[in-house]
C-alpha atoms as a PDB file:
ATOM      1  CA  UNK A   1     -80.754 -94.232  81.265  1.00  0.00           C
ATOM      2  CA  UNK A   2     -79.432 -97.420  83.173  1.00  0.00           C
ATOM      3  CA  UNK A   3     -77.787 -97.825  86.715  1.00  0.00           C
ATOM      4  CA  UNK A   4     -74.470 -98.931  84.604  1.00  0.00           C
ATOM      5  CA  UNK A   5     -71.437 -96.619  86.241  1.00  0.00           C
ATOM      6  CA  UNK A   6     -69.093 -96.507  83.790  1.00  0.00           C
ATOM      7  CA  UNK A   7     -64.813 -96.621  83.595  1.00  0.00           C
ATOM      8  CA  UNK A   8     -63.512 -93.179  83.008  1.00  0.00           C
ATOM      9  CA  UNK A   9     -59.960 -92.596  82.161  1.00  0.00           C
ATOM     10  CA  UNK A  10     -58.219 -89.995  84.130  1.00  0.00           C
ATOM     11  CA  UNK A  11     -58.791 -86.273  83.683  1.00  0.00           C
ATOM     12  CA  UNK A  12     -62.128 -86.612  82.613  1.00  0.00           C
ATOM     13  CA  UNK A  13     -64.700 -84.501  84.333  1.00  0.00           C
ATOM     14  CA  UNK A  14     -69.100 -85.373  83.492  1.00  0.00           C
ATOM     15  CA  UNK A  15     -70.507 -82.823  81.033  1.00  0.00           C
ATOM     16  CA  UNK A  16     -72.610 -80.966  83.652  1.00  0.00           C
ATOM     17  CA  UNK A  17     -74.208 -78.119  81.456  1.00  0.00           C
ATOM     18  CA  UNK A  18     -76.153 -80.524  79.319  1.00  0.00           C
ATOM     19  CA  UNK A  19     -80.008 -80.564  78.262  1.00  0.00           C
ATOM     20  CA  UNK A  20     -82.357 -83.186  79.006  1.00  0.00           C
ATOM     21  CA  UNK A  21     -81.350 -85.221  75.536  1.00  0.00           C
ATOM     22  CA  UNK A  22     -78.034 -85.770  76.769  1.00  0.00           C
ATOM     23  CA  UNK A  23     -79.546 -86.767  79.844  1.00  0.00           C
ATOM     24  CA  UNK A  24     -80.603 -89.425  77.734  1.00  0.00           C
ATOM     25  CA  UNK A  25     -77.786 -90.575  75.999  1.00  0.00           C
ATOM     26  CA  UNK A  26     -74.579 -89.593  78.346  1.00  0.00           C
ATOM     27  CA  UNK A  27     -72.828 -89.872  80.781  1.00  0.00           C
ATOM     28  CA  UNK A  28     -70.312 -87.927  78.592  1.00  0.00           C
ATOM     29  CA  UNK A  29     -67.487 -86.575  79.493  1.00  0.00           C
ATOM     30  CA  UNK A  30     -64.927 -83.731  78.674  1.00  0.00           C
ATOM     31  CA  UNK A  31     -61.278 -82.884  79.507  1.00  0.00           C
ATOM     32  CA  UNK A  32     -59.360 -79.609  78.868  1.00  0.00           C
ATOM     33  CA  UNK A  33     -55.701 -80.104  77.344  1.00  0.00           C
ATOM     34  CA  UNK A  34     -53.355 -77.541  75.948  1.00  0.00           C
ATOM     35  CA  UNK A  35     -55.621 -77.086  72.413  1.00  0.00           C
ATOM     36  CA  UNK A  36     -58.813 -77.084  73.390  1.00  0.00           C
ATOM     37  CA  UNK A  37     -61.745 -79.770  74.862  1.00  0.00           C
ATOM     38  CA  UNK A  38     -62.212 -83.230  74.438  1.00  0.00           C
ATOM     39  CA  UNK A  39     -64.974 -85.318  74.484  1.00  0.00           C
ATOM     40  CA  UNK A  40     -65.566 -88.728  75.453  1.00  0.00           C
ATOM     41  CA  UNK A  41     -67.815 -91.460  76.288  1.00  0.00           C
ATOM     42  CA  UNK A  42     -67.776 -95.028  77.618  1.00  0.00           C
ATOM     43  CA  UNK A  43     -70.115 -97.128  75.202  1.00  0.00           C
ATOM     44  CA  UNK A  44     -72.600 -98.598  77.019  1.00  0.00           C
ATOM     45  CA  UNK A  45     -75.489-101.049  76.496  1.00  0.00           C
ATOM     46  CA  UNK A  46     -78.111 -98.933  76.296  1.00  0.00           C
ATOM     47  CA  UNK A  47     -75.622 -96.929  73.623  1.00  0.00           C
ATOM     48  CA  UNK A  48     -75.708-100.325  71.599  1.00  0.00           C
ATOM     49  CA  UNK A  49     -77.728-101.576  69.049  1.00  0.00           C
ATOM     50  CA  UNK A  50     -78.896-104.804  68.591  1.00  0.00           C
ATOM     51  CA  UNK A  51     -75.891-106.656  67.492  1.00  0.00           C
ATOM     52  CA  UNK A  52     -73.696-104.529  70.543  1.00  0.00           C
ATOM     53  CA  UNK A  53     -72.356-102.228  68.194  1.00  0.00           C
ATOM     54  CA  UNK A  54     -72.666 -98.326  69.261  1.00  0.00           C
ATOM     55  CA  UNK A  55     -75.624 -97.055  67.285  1.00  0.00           C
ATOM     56  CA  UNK A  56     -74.836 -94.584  64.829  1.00  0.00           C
ATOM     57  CA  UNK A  57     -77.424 -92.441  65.933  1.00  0.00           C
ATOM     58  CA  UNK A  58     -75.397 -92.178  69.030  1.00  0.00           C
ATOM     59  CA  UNK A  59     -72.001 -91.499  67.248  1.00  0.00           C
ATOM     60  CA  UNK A  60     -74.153 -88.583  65.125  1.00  0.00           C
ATOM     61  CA  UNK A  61     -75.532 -87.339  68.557  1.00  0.00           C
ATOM     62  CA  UNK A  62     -72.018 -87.495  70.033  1.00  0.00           C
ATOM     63  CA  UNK A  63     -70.124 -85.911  67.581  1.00  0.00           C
ATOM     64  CA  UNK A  64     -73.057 -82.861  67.183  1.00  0.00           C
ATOM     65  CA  UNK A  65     -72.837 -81.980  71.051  1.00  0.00           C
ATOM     66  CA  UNK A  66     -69.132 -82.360  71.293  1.00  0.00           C
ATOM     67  CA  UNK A  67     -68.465 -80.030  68.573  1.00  0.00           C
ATOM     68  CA  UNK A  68     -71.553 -77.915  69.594  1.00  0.00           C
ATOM     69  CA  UNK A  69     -69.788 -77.179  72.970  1.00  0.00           C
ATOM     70  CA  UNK A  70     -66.534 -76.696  71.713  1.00  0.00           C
ATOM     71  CA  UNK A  71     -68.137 -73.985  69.397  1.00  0.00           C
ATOM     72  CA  UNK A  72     -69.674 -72.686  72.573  1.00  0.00           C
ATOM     73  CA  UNK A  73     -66.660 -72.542  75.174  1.00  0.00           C
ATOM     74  CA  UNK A  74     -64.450 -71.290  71.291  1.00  0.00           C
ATOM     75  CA  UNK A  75     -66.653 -68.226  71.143  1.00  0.00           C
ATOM     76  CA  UNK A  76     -67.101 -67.509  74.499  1.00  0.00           C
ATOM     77  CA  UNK A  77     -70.274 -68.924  75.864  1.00  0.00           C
ATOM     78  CA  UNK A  78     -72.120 -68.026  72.976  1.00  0.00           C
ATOM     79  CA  UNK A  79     -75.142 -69.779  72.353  1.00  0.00           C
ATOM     80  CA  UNK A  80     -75.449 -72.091  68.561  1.00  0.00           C
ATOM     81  CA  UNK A  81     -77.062 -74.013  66.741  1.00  0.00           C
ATOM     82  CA  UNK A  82     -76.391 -76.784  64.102  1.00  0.00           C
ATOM     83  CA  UNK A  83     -76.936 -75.634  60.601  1.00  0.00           C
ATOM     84  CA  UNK A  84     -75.273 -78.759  59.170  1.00  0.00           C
ATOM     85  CA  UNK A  85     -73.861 -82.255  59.796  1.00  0.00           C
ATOM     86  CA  UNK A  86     -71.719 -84.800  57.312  1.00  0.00           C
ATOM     87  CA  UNK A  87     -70.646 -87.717  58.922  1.00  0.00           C
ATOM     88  CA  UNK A  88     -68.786 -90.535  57.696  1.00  0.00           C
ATOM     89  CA  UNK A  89     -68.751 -93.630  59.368  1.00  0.00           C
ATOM     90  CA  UNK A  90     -65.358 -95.299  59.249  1.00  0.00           C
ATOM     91  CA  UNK A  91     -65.383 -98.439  61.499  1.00  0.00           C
ATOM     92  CA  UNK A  92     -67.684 -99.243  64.710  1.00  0.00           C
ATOM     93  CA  UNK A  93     -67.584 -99.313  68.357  1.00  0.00           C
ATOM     94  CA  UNK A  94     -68.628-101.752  71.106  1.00  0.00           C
ATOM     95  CA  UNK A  95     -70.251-101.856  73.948  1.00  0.00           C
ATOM     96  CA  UNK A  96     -66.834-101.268  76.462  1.00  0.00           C
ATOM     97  CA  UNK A  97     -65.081 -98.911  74.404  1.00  0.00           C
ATOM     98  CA  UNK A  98     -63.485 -95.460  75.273  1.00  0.00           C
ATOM     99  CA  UNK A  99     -64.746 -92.858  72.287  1.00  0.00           C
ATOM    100  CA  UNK A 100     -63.601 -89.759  72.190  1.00  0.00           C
ATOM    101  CA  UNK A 101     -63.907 -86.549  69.925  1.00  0.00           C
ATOM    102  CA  UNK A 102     -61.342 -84.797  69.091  1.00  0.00           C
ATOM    103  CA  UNK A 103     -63.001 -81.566  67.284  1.00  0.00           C
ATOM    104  CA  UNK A 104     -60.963 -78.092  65.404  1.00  0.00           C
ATOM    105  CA  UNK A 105     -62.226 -75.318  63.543  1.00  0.00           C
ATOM    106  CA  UNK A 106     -61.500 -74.591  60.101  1.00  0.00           C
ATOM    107  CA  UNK A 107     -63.089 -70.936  59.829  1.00  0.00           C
ATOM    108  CA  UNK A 108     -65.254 -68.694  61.435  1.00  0.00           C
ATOM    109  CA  UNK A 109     -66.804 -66.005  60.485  1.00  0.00           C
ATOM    110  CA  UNK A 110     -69.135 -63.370  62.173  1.00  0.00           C
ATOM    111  CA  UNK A 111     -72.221 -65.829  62.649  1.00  0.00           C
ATOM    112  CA  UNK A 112     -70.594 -69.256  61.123  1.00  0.00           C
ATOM    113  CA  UNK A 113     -68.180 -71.322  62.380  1.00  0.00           C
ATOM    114  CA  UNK A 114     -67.131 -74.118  60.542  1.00  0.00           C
ATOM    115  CA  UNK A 115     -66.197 -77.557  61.827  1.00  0.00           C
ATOM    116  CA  UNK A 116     -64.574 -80.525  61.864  1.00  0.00           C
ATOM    117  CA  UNK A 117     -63.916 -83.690  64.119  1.00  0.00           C
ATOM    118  CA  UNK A 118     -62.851 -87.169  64.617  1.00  0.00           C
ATOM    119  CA  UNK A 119     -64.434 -90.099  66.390  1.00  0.00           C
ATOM    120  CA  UNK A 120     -61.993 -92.697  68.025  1.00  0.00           C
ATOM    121  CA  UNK A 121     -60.887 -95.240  69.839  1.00  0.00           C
ATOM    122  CA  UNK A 122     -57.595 -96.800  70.336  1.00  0.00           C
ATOM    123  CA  UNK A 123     -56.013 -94.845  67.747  1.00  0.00           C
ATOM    124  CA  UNK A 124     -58.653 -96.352  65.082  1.00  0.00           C
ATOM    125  CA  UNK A 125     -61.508 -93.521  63.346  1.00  0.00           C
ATOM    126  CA  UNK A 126     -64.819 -94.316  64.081  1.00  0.00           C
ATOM    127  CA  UNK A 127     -66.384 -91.541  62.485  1.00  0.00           C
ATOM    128  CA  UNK A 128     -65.115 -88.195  60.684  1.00  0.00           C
ATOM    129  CA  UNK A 129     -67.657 -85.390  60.813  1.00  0.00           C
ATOM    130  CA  UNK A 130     -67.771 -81.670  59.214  1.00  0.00           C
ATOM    131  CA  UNK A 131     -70.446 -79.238  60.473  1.00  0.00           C
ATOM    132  CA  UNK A 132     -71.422 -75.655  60.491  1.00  0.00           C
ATOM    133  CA  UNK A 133     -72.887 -74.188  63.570  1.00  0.00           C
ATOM    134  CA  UNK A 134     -74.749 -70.592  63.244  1.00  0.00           C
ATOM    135  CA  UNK A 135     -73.428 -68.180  66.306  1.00  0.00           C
ATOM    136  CA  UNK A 136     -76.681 -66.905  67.717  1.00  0.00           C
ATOM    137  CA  UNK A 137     -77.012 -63.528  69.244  1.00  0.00           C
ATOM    138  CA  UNK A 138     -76.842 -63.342  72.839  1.00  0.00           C
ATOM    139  CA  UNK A 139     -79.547 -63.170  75.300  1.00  0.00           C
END
């Protein structure tokens, strides 16, 4: 990752319980508000691809551990796991730009929970995602 420090808006607090991939691709951040989490980053270069527009890899990566921790603090700490991801990418971000992921779920079950979010910034979707995350037993 680079030395760049990036702009946060207020409120947001670094994702501290994170594993060594989003090492690699943060900072990200999170914020708790009266329904739930959410996520954000500030698009970097090393986020970027060639032609300084956020990589969609990254958006994908985003979107899986924002909704992946928002399963986890939903169910209460419980550890899970992706089972599926649909994405859908709407329009693009740059280098500079505020994302954020605004994530609900749409049913849960005893081992499933079923997701779905929105990538944006400045009011405009970046990316609309549905996912499934298995609720794995704990230990």
């Amino acid at each position: 990752m680079s030395d760049e420090t990036p702009d946060v808006p207020p409120g947001y607090e670094p994702l501290t319980r994170v594993s060594p991939f989003v090492e690699r691709i943060g900072p990200l951040y999170a914020r708790r508000r009266d329904t739930g989490v959410v996520f954000g980053f500030r698009a970097l270069a090393h986020h970027a691809n060639t032609y300084g527009v956020v990589h969609g890899g990254m958006l994908m990566s985003f979107a899986d551990e924002a909704i992946g921790a928002a399963v986890w603090h939903a169910v209460g700490k419980r550890r899970c796991t992706t089972v599926s991801l649909s994405t859908d990418f709407v329009s693009s971000g740059r280098v500079g730009d505020w994302i954020e992921a605004d994530v609900e779920t749409t049913r849960q079950g005893r081992s499933m929970i079923f997701m779905r979010g929105r990538l944006h910034c400045d009011g405009r979707t970046i990316l609309s995602v549905n996912g499934i995350w298995k609720l794995l037993e704990k230990g």
